[in-house]
C-alpha atoms as a PDB file:
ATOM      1  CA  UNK A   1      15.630 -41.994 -43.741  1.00  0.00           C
ATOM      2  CA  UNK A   2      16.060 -41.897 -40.125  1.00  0.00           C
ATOM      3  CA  UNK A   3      19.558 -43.571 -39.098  1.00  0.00           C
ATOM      4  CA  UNK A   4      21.259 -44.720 -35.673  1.00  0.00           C
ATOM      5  CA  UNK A   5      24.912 -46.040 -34.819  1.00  0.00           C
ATOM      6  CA  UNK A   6      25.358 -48.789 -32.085  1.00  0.00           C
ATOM      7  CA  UNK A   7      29.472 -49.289 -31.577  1.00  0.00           C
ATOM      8  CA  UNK A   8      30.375 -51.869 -29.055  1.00  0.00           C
ATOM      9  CA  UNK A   9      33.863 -53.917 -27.839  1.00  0.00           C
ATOM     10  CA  UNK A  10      33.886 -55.923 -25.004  1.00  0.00           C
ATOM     11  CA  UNK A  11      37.433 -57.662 -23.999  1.00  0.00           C
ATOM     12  CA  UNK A  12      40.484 -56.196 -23.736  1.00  0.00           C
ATOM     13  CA  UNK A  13      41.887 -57.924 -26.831  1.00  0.00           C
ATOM     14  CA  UNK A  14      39.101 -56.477 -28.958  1.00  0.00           C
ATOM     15  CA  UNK A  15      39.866 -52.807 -27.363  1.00  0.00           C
ATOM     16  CA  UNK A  16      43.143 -53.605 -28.963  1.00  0.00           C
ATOM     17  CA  UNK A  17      42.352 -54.527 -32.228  1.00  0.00           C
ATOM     18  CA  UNK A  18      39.470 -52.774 -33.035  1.00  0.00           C
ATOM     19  CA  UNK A  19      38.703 -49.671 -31.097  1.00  0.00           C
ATOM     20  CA  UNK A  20      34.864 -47.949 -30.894  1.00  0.00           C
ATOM     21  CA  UNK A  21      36.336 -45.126 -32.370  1.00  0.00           C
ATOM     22  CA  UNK A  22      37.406 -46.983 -35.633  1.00  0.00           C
ATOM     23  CA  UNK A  23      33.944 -48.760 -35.884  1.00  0.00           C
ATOM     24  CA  UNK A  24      32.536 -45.102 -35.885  1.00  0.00           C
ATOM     25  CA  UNK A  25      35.085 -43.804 -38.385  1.00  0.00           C
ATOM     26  CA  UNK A  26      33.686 -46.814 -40.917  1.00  0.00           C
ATOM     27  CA  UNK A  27      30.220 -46.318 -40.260  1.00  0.00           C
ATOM     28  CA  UNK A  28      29.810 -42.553 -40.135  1.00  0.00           C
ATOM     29  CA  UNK A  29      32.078 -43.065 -43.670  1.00  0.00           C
ATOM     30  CA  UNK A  30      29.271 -45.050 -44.643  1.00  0.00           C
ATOM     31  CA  UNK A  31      26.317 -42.470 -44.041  1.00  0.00           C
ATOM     32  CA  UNK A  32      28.190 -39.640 -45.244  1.00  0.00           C
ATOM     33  CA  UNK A  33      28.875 -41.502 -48.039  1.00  0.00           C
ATOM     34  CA  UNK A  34      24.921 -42.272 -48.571  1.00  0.00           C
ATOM     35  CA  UNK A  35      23.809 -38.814 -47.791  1.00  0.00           C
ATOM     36  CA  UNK A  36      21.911 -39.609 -44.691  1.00  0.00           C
ATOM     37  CA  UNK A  37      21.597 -37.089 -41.735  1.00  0.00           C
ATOM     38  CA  UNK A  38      23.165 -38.541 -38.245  1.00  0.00           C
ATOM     39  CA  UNK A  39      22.150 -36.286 -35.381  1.00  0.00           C
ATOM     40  CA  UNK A  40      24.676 -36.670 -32.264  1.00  0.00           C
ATOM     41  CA  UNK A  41      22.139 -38.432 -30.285  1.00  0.00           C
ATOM     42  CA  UNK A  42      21.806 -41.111 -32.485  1.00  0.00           C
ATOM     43  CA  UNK A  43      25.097 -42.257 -31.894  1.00  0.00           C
ATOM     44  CA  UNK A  44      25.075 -45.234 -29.122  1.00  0.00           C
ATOM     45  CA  UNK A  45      27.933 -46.856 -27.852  1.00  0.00           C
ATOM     46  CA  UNK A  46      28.853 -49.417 -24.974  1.00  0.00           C
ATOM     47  CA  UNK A  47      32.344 -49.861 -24.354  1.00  0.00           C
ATOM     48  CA  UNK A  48      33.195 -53.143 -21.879  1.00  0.00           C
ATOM     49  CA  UNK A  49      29.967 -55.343 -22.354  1.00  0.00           C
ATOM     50  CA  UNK A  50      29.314 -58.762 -23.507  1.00  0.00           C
ATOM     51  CA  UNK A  51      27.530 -59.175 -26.573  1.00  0.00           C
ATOM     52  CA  UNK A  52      25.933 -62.134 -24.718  1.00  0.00           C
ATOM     53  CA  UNK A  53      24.302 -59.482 -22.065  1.00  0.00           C
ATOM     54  CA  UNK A  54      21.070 -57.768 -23.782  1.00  0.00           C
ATOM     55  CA  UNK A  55      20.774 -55.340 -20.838  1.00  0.00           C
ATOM     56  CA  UNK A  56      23.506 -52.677 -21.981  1.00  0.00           C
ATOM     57  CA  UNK A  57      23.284 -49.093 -21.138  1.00  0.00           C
ATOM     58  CA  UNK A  58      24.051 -48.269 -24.970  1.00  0.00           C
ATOM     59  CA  UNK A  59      21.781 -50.523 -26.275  1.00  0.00           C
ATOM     60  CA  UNK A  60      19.127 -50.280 -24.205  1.00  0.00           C
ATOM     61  CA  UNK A  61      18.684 -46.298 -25.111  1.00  0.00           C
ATOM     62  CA  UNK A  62      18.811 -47.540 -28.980  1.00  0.00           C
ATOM     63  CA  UNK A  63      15.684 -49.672 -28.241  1.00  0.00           C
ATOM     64  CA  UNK A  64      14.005 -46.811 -25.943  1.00  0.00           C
ATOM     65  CA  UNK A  65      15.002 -44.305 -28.790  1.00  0.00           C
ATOM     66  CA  UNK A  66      13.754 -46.852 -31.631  1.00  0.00           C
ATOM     67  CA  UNK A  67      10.552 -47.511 -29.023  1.00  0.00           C
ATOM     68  CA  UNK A  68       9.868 -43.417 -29.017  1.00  0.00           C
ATOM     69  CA  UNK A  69       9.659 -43.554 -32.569  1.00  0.00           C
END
């Protein structure tokens, strides 16, 4: 099973509230919790974009990463 993590907030509100670092604490929980292997570079984040914006630096090296494979 080949597994990636995309983490994202984009307002200041949702820094507060939910920060990247607890979305990664949930889902690396998650995969640990499954068994699954989760090399460090398939961890993508983007901290300060829209959700409605598609062109993300994050993002856009899950889909070149996902395009690779």
């Amino acid at each position: 099973m080949r597994v990636a993590v995309y983490v994202r907030v984009s307002t200041q509100h949702q820094t507060q509230t939910q920060t990247i670092e607890q979305q990664l604490e949930r889902l690396l929980a998650h995969i640990q919790a499954q068994g699954w292997p989760l090399p460090k570079e398939h961890i993508f984040r983007d901290d300060g974009y829209s959700g409605s914006q598609l062109s993300r630096p994050g993002l856009d090296r899950l889909r070149d990463r996902v395009a690779q494979a």
